[in-house]
PDB file of N, CA and C in Angstrom:
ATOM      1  N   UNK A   1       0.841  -1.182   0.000  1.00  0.00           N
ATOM      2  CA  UNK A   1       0.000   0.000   0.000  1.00  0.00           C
ATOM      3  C   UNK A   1       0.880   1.238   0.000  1.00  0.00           C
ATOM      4  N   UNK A   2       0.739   2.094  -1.062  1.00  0.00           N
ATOM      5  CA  UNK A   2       1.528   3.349  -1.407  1.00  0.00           C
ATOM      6  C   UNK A   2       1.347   4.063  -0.082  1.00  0.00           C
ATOM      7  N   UNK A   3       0.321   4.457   0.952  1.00  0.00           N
ATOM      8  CA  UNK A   3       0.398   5.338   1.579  1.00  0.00           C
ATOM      9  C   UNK A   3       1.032   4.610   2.816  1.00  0.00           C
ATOM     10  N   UNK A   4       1.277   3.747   3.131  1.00  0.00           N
ATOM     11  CA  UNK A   4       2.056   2.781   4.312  1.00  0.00           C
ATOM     12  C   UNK A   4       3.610   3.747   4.178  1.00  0.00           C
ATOM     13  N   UNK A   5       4.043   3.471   3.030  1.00  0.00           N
ATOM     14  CA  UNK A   5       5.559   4.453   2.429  1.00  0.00           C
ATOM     15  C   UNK A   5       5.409   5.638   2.495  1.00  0.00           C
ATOM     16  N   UNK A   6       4.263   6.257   2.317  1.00  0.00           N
ATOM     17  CA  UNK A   6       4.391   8.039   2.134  1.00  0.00           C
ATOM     18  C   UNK A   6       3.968   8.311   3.635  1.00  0.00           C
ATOM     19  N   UNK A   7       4.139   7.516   4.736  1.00  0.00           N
ATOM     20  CA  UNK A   7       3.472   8.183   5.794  1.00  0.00           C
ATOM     21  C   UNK A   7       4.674   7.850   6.495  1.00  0.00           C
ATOM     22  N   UNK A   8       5.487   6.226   6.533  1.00  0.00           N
ATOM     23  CA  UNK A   8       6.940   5.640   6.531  1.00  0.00           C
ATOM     24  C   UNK A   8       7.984   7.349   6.235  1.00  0.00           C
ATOM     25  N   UNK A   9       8.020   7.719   5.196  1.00  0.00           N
ATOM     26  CA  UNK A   9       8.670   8.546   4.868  1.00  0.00           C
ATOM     27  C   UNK A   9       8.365  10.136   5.585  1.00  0.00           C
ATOM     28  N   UNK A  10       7.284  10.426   5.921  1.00  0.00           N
ATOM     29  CA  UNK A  10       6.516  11.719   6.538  1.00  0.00           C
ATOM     30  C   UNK A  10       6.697  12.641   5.674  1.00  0.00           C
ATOM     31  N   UNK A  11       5.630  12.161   4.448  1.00  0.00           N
ATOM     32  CA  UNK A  11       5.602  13.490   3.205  1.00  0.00           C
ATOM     33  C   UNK A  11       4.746  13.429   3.247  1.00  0.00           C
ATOM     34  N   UNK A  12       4.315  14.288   2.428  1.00  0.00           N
ATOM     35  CA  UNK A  12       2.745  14.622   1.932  1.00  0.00           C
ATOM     36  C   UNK A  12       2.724  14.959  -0.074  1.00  0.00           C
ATOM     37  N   UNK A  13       2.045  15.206  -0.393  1.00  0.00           N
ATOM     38  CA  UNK A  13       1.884  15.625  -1.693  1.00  0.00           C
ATOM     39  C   UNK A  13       3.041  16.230  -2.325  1.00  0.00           C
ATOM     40  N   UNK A  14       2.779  17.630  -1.958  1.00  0.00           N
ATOM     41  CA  UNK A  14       3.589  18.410  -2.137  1.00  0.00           C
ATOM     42  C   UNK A  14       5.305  17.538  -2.474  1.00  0.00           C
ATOM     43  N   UNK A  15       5.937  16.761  -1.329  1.00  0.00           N
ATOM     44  CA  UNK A  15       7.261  16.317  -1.425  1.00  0.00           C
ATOM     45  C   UNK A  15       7.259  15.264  -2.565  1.00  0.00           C
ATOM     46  N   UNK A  16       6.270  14.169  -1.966  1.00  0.00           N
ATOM     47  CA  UNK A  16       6.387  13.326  -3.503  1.00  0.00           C
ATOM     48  C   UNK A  16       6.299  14.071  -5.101  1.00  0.00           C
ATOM     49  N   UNK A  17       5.914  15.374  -5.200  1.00  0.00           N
ATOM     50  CA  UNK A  17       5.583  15.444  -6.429  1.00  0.00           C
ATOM     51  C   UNK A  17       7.178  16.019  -6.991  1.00  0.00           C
ATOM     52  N   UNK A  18       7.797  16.348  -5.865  1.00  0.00           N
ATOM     53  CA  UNK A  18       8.832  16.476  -6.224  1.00  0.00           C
ATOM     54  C   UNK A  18       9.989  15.629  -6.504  1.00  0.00           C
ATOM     55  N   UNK A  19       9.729  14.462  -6.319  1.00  0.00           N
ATOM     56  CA  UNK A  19      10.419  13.500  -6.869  1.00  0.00           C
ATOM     57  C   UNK A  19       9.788  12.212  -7.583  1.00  0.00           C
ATOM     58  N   UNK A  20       9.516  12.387  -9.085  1.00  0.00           N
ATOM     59  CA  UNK A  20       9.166  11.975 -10.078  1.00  0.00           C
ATOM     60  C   UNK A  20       9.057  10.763 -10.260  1.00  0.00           C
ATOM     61  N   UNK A  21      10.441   9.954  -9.608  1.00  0.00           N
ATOM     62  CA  UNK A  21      10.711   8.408  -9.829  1.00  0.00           C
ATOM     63  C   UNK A  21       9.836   8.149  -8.952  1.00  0.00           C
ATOM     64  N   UNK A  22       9.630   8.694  -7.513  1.00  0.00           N
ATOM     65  CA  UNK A  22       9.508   8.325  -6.341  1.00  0.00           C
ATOM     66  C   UNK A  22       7.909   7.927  -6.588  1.00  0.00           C
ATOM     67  N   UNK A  23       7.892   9.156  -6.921  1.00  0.00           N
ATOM     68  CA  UNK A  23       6.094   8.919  -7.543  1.00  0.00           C
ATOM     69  C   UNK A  23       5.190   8.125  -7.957  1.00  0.00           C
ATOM     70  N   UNK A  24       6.160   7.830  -9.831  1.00  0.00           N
ATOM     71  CA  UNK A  24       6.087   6.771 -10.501  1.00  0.00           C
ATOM     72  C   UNK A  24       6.048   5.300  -9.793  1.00  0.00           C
ATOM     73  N   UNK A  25       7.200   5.043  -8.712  1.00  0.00           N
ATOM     74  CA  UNK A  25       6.984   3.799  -8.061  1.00  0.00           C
ATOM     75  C   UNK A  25       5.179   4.129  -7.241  1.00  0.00           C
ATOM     76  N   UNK A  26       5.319   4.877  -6.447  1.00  0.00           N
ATOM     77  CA  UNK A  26       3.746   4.644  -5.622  1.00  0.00           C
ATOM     78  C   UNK A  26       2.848   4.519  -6.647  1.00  0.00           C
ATOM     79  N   UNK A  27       2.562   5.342  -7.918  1.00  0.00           N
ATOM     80  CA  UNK A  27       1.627   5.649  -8.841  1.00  0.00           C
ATOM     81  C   UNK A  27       1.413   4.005  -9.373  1.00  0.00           C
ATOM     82  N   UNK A  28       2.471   3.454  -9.447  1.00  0.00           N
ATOM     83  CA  UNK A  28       2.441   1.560  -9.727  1.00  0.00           C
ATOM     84  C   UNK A  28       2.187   0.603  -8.480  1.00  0.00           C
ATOM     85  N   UNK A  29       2.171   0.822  -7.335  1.00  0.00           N
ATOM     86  CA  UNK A  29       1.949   0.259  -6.560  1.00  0.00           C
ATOM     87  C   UNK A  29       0.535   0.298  -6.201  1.00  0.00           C
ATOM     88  N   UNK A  30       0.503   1.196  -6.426  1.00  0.00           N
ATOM     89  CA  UNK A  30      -1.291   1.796  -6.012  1.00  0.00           C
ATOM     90  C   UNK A  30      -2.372   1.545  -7.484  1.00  0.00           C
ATOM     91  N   UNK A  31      -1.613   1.385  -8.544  1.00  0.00           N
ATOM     92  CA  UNK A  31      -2.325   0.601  -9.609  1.00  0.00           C
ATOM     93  C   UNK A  31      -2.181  -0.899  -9.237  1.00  0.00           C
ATOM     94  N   UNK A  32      -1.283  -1.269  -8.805  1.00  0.00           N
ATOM     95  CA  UNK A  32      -1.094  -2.940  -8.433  1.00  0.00           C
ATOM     96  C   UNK A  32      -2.180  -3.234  -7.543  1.00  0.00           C
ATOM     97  N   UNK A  33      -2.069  -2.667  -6.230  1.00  0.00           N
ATOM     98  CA  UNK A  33      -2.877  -2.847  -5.179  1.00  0.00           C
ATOM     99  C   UNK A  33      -4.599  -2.706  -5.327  1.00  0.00           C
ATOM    100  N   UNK A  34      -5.280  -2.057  -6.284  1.00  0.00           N
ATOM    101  CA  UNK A  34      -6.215  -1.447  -6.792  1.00  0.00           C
ATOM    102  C   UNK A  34      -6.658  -2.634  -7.571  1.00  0.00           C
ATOM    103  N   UNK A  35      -5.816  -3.348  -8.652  1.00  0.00           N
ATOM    104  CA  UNK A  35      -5.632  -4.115  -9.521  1.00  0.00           C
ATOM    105  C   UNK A  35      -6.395  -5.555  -9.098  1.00  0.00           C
ATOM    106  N   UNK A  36      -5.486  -5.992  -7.929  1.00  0.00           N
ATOM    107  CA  UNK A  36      -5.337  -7.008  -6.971  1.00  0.00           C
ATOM    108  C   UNK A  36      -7.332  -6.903  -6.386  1.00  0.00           C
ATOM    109  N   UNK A  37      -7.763  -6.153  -6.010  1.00  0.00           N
ATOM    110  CA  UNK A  37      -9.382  -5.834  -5.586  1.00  0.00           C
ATOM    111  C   UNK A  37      -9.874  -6.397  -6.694  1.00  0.00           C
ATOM    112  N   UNK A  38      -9.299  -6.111  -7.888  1.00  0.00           N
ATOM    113  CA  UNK A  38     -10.058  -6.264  -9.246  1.00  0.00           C
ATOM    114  C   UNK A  38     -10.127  -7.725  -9.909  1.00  0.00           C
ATOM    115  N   UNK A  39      -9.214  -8.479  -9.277  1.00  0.00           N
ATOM    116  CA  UNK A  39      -8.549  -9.386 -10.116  1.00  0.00           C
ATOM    117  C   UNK A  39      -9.743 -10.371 -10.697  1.00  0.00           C
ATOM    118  N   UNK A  40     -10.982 -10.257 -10.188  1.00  0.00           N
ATOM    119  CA  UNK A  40     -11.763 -11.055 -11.232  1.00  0.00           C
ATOM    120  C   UNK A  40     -12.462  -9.986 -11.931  1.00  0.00           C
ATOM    121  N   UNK A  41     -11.620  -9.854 -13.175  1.00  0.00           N
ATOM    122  CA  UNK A  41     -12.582  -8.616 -14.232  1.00  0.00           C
ATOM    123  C   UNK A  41     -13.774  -9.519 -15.055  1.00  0.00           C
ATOM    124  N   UNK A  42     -13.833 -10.960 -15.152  1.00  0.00           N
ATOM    125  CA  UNK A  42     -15.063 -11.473 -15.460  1.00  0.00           C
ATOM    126  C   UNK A  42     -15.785 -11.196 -14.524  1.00  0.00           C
ATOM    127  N   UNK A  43     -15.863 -11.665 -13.345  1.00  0.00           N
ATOM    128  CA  UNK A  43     -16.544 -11.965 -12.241  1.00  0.00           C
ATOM    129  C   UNK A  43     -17.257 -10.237 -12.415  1.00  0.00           C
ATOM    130  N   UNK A  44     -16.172  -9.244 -12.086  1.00  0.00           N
ATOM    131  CA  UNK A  44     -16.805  -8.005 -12.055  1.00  0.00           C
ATOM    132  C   UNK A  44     -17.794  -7.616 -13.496  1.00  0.00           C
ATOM    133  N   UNK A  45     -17.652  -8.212 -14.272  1.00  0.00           N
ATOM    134  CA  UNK A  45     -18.402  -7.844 -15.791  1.00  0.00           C
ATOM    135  C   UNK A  45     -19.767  -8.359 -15.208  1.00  0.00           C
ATOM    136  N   UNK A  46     -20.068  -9.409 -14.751  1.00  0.00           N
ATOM    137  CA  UNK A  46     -21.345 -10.025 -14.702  1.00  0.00           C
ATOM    138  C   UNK A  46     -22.111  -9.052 -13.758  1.00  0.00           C
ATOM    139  N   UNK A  47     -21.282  -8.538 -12.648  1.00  0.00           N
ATOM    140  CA  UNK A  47     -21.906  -7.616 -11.703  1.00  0.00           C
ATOM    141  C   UNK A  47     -22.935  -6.297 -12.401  1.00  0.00           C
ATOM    142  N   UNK A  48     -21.865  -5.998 -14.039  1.00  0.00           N
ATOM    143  CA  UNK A  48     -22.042  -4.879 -13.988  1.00  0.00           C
ATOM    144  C   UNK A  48     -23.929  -4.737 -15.147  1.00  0.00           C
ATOM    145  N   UNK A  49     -24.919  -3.586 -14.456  1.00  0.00           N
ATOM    146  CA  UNK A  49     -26.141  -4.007 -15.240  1.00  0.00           C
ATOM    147  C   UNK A  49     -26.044  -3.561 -16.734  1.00  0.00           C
ATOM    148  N   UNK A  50     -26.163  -4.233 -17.609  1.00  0.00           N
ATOM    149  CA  UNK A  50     -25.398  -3.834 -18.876  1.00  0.00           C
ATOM    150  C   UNK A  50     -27.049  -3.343 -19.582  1.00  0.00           C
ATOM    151  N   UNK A  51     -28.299  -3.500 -18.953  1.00  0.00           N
ATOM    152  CA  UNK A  51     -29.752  -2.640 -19.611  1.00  0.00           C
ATOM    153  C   UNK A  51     -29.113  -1.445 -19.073  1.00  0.00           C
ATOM    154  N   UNK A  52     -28.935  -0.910 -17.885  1.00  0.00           N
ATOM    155  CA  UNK A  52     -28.561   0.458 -17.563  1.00  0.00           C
ATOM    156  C   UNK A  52     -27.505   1.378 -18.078  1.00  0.00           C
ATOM    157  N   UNK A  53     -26.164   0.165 -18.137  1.00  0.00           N
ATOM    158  CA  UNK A  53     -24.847   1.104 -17.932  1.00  0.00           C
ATOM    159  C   UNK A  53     -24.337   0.815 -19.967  1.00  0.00           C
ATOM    160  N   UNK A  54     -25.082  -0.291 -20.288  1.00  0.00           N
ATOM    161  CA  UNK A  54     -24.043  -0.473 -21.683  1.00  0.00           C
ATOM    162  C   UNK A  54     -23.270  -1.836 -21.601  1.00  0.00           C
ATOM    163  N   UNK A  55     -22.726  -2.247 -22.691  1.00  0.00           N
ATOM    164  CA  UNK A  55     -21.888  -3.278 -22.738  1.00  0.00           C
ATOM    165  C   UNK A  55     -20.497  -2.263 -23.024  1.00  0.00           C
ATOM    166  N   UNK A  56     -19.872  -3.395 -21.715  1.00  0.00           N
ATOM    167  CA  UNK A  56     -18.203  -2.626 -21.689  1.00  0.00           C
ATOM    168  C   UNK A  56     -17.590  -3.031 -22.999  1.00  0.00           C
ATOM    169  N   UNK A  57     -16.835  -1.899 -23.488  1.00  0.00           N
ATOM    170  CA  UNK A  57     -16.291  -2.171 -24.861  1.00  0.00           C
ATOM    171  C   UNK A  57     -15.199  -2.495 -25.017  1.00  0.00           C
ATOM    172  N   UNK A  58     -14.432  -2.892 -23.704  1.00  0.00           N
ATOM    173  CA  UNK A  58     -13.107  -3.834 -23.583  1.00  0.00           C
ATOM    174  C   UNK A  58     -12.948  -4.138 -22.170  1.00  0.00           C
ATOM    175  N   UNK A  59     -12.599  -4.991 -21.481  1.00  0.00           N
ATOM    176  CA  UNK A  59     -11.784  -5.197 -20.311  1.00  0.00           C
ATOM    177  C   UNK A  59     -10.534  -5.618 -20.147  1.00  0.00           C
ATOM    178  N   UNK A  60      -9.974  -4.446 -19.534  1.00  0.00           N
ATOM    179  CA  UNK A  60      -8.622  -4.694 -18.932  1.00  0.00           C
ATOM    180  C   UNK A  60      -8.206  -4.510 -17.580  1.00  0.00           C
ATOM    181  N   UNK A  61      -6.997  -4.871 -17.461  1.00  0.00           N
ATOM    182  CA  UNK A  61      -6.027  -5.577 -16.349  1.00  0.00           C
ATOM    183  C   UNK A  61      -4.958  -4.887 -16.360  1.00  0.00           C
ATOM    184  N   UNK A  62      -4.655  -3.846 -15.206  1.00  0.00           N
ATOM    185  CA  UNK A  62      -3.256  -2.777 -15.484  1.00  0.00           C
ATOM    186  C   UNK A  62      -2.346  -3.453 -14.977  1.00  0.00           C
ATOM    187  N   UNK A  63      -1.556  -3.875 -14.333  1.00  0.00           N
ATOM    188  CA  UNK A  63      -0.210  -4.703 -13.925  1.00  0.00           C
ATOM    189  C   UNK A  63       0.740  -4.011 -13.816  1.00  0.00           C
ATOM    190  N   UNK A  64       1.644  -4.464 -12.973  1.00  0.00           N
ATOM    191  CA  UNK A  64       3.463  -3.676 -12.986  1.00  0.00           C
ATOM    192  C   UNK A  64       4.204  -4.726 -14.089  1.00  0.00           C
ATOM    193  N   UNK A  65       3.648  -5.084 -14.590  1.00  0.00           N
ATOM    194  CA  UNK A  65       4.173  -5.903 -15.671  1.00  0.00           C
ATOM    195  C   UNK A  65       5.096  -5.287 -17.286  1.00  0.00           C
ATOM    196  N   UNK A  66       5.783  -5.690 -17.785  1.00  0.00           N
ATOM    197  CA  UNK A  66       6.580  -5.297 -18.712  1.00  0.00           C
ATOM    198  C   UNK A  66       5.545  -5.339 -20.408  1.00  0.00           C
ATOM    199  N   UNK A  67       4.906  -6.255 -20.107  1.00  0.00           N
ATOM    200  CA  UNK A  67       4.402  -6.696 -21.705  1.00  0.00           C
ATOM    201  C   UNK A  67       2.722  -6.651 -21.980  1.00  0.00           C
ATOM    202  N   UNK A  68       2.574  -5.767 -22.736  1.00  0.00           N
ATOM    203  CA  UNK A  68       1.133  -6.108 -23.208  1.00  0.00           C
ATOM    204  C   UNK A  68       0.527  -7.050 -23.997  1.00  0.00           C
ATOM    205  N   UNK A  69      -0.566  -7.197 -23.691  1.00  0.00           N
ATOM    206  CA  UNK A  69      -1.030  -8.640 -24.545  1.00  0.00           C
ATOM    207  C   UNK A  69      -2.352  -9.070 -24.341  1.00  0.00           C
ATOM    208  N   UNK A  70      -3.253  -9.529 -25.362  1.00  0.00           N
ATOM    209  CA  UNK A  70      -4.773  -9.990 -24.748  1.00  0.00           C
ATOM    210  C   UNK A  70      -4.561 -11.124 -24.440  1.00  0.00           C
ATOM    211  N   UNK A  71      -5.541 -11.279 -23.459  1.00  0.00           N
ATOM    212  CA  UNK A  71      -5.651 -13.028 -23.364  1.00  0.00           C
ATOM    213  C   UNK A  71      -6.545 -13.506 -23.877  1.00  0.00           C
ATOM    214  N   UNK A  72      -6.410 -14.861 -24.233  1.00  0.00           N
ATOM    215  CA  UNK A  72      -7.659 -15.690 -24.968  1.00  0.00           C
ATOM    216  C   UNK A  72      -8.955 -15.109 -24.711  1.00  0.00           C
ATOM    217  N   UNK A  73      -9.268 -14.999 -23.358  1.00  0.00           N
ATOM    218  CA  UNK A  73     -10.505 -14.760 -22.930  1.00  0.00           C
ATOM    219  C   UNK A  73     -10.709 -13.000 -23.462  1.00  0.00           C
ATOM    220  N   UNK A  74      -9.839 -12.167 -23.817  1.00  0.00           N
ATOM    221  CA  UNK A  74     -10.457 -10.947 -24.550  1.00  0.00           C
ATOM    222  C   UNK A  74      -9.440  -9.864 -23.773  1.00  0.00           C
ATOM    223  N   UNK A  75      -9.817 -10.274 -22.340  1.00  0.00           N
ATOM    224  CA  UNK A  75      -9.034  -9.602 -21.743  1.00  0.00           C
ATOM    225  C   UNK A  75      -7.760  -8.666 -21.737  1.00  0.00           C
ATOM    226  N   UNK A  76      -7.290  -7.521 -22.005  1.00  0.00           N
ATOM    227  CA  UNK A  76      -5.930  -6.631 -22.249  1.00  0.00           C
ATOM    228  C   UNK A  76      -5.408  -6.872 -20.850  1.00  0.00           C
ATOM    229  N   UNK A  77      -3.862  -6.950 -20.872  1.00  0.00           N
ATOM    230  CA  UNK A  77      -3.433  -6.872 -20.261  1.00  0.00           C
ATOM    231  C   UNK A  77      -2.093  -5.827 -20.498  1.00  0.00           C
ATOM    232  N   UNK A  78      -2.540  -5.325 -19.589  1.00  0.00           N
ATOM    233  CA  UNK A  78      -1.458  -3.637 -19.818  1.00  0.00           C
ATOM    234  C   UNK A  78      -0.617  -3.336 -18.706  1.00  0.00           C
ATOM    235  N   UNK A  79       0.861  -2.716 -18.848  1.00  0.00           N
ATOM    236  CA  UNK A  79       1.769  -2.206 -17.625  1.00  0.00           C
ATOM    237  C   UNK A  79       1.264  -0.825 -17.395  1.00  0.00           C
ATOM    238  N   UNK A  80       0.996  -0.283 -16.320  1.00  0.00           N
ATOM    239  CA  UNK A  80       1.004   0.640 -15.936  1.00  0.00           C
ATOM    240  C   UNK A  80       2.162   1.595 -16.574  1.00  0.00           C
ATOM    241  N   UNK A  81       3.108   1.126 -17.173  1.00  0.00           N
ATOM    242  CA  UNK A  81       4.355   2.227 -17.845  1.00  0.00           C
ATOM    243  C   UNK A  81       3.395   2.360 -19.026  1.00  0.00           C
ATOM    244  N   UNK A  82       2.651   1.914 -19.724  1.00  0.00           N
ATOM    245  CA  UNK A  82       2.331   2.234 -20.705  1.00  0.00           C
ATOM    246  C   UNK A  82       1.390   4.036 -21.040  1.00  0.00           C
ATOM    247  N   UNK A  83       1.194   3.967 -19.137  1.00  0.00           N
ATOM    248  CA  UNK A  83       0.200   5.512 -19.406  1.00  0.00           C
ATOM    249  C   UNK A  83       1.056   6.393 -19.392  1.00  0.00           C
ATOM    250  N   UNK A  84       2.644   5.983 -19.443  1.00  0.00           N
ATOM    251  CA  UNK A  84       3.653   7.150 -19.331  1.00  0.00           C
ATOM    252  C   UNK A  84       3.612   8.261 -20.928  1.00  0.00           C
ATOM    253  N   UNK A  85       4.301   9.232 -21.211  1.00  0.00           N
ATOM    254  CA  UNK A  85       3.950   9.863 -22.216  1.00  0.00           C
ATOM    255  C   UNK A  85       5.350   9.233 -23.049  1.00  0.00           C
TER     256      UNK A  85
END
């Protein structure tokens, strides 16, 4: 959990934004950890009411992972480096 470290460290906003890498690591940890809640994106599809909200027009899976790739089941699987510019 990113904020376990930013509280470990006694910063706040302001300091992390000043160090970029530092960031980038929590900004991936806190997609990991987030991720991990998520990890059944079928399971969560069935939840979701698709008369109300729509059929989702892709599901994906962010990861600290290096490689993108679908899986059989449709699924994207994406690194969080990828939202870098």
């Amino acid at each position: 959990d990113p904020s376990i470290a930013t509280a470990a460290l006694r910063t706040n906003p302001e300091g992390i934004l000043k160090d970029f890498k530092y960031f980038g690591f929590l900004f991936e940890a806190l997609c990991t950890r987030d991720i991990r809640v998520y990890a059944q994106l079928l399971a969560l599809k069935s939840r979701v009411n698709e008369n109300k909200m729509g059929e989702a027009s892709f599901l994906m899976v962010m990861t600290g992972g290096q490689y993108a790739y679908r899986r059989n089941d449709g699924v994207l699987v994406v690194p969080v480096a990828c939202l870098r510019n």
